[in-house]
C-alpha atoms as a PDB file:
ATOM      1  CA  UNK A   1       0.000   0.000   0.000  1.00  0.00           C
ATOM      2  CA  UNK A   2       1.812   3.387  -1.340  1.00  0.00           C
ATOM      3  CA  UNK A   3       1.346   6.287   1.438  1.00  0.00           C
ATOM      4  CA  UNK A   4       1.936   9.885   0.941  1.00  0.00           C
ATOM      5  CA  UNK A   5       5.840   9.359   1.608  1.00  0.00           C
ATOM      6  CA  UNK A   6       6.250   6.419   0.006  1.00  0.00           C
ATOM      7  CA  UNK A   7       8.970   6.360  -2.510  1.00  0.00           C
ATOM      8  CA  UNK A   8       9.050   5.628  -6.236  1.00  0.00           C
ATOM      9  CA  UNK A   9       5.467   6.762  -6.521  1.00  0.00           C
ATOM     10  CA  UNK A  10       5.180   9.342  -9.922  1.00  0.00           C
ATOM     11  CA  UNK A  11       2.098  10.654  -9.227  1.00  0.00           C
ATOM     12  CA  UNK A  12      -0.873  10.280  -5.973  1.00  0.00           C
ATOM     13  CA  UNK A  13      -4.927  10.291  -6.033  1.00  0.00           C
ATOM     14  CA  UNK A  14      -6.272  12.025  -3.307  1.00  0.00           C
ATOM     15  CA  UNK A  15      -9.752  11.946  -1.660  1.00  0.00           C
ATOM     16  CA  UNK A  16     -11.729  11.723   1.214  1.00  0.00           C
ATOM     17  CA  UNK A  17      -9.687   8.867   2.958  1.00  0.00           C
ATOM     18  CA  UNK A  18      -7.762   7.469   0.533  1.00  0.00           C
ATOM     19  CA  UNK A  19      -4.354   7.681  -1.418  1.00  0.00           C
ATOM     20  CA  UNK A  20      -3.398   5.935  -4.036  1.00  0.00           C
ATOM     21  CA  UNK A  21      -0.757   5.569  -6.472  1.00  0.00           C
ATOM     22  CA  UNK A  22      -0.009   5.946 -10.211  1.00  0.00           C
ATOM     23  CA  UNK A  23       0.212   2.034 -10.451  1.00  0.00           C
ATOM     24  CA  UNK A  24      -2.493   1.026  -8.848  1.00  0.00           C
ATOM     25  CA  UNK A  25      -4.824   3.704 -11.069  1.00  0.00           C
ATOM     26  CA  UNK A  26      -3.245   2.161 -14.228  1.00  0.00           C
ATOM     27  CA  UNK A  27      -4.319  -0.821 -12.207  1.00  0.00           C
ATOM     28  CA  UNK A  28      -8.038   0.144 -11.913  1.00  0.00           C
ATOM     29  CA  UNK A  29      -8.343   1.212 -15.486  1.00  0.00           C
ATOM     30  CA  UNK A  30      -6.829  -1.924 -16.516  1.00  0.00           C
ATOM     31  CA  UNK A  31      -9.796  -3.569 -14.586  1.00  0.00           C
ATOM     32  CA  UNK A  32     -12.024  -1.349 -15.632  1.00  0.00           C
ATOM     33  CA  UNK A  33     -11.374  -1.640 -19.623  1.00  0.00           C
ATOM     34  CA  UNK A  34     -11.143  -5.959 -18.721  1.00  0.00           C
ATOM     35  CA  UNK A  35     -14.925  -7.302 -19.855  1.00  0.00           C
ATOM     36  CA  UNK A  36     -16.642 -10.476 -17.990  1.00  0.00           C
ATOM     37  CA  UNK A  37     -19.020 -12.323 -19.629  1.00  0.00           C
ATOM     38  CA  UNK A  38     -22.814 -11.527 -18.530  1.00  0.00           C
ATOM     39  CA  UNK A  39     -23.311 -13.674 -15.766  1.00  0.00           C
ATOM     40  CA  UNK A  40     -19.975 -14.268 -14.216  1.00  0.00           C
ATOM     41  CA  UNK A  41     -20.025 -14.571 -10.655  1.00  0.00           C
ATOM     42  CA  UNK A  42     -17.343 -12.401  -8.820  1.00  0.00           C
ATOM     43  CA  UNK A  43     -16.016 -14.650  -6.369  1.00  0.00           C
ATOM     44  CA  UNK A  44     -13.978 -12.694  -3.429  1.00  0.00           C
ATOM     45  CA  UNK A  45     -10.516 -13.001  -3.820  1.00  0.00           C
ATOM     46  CA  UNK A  46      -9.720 -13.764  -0.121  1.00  0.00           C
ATOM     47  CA  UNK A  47     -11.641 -17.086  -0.911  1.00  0.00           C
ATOM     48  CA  UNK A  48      -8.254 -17.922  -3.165  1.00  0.00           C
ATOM     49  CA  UNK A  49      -5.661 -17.063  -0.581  1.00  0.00           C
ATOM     50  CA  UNK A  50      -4.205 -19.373   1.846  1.00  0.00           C
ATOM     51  CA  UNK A  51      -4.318 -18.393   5.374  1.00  0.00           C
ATOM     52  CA  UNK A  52      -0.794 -16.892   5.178  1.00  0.00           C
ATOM     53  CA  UNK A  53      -1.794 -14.885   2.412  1.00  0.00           C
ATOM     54  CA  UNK A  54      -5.019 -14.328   4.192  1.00  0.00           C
ATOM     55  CA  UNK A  55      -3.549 -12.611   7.226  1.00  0.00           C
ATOM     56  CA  UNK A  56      -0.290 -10.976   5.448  1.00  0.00           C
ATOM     57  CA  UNK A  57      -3.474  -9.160   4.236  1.00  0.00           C
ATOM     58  CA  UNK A  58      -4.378  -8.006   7.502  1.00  0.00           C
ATOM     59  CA  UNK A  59      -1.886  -5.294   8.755  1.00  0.00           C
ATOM     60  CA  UNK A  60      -3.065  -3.873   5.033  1.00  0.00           C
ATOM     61  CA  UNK A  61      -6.593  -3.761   6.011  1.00  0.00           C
ATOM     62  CA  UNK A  62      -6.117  -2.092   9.835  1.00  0.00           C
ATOM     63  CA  UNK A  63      -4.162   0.555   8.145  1.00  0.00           C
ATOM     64  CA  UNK A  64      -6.982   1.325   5.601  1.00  0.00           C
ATOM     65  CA  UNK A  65      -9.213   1.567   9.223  1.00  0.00           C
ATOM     66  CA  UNK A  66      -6.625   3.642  10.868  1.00  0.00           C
ATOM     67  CA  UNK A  67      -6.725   5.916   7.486  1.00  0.00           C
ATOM     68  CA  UNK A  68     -10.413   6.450   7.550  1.00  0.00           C
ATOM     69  CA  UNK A  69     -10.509   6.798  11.061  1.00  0.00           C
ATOM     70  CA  UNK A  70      -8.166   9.714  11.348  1.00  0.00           C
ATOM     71  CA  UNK A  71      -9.623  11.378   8.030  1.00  0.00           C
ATOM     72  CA  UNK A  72     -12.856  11.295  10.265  1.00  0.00           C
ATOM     73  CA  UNK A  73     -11.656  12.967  12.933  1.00  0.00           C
ATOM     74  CA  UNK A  74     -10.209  15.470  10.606  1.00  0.00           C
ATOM     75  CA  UNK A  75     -13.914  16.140   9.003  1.00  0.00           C
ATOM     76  CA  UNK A  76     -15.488  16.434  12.319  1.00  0.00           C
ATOM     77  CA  UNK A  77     -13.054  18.976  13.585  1.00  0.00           C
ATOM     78  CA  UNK A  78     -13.817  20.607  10.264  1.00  0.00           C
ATOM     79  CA  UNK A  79     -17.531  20.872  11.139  1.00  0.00           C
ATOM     80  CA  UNK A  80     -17.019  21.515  14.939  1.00  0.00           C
ATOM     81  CA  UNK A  81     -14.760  24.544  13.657  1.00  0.00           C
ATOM     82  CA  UNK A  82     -17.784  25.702  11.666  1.00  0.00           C
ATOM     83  CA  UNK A  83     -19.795  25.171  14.688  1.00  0.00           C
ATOM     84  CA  UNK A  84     -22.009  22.388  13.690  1.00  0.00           C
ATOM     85  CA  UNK A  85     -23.500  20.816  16.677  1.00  0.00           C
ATOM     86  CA  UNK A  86     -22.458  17.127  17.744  1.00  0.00           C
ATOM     87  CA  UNK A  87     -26.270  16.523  17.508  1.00  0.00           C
ATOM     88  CA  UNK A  88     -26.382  16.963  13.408  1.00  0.00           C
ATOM     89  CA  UNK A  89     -22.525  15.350  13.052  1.00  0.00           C
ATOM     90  CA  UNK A  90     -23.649  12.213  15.074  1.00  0.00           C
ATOM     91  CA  UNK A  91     -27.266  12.235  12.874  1.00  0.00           C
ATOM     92  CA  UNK A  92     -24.878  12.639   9.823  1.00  0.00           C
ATOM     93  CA  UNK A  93     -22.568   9.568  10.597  1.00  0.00           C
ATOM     94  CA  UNK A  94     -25.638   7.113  11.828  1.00  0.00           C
ATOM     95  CA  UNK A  95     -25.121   7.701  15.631  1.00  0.00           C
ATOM     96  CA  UNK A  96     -26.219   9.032  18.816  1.00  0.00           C
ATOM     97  CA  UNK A  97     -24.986  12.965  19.640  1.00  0.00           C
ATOM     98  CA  UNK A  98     -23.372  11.567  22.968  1.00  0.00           C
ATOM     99  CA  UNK A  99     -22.192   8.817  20.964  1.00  0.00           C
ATOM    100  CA  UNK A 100     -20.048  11.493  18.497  1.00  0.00           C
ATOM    101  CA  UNK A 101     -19.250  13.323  21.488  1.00  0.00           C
ATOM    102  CA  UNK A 102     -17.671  10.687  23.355  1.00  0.00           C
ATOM    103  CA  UNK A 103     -15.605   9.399  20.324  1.00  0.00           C
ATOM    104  CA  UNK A 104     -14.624  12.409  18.845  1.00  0.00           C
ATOM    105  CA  UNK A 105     -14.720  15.098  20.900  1.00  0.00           C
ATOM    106  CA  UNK A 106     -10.728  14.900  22.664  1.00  0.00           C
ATOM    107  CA  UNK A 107      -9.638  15.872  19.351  1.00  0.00           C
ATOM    108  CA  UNK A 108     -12.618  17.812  17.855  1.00  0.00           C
ATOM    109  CA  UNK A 109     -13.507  20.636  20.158  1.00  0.00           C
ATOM    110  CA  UNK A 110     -16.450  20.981  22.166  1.00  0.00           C
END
């Protein structure tokens, strides 16, 4: 998984949680331009991997969690700095306002 300081890496994609590199874009398009037949089931590719393969997968995923968690936090302290109450940023992100409070408000404001 490329990060922002990762090196060898031409060009990034940035957005809302996520980086990602020249190769894996040529990747995507690649995938994208690739035609299945009508029909073809999509079997998940974790379903080919032995279990070594399975968790060296693992560390990959957490970071991907870590990522989007801390790109969270960032948004939230976004709307707290607009003053957006932690009733309307908890309704936004399917939880409770004490719930948003409690999770994000040590780094958020209050």
């Amino acid at each position: 998984m490329a990060g922002p300081h990762s090196t060898g890496i031409e060009h990034m994609v940035a957005g809302p949680g996520v980086l990602i590199c020249n190769e894996c874009v040529a990747l995507c398009t690649e995938l994208f331009a690739s035609r299945r037949p009508p029909g073809t089931p999509e079997v998940p590719y974790w379903q080919q991997m032995d279990d070594d393969q399975l968790l060296a997968q693992l560390p990959r995923i957490a970071a991907v969690a870590t990522q989007v968690e801390d790109n969270l936090g960032i948004w939230i302290r976004r709307a707290r700095d607009r003053g957006i109450s932690w009733a309307r940023i908890g309704q936004a992100i399917g939880m409770t306002r004490q719930s948003a409070w409690e999770r994000f408000a040590d780094g958020a404001g209050r």
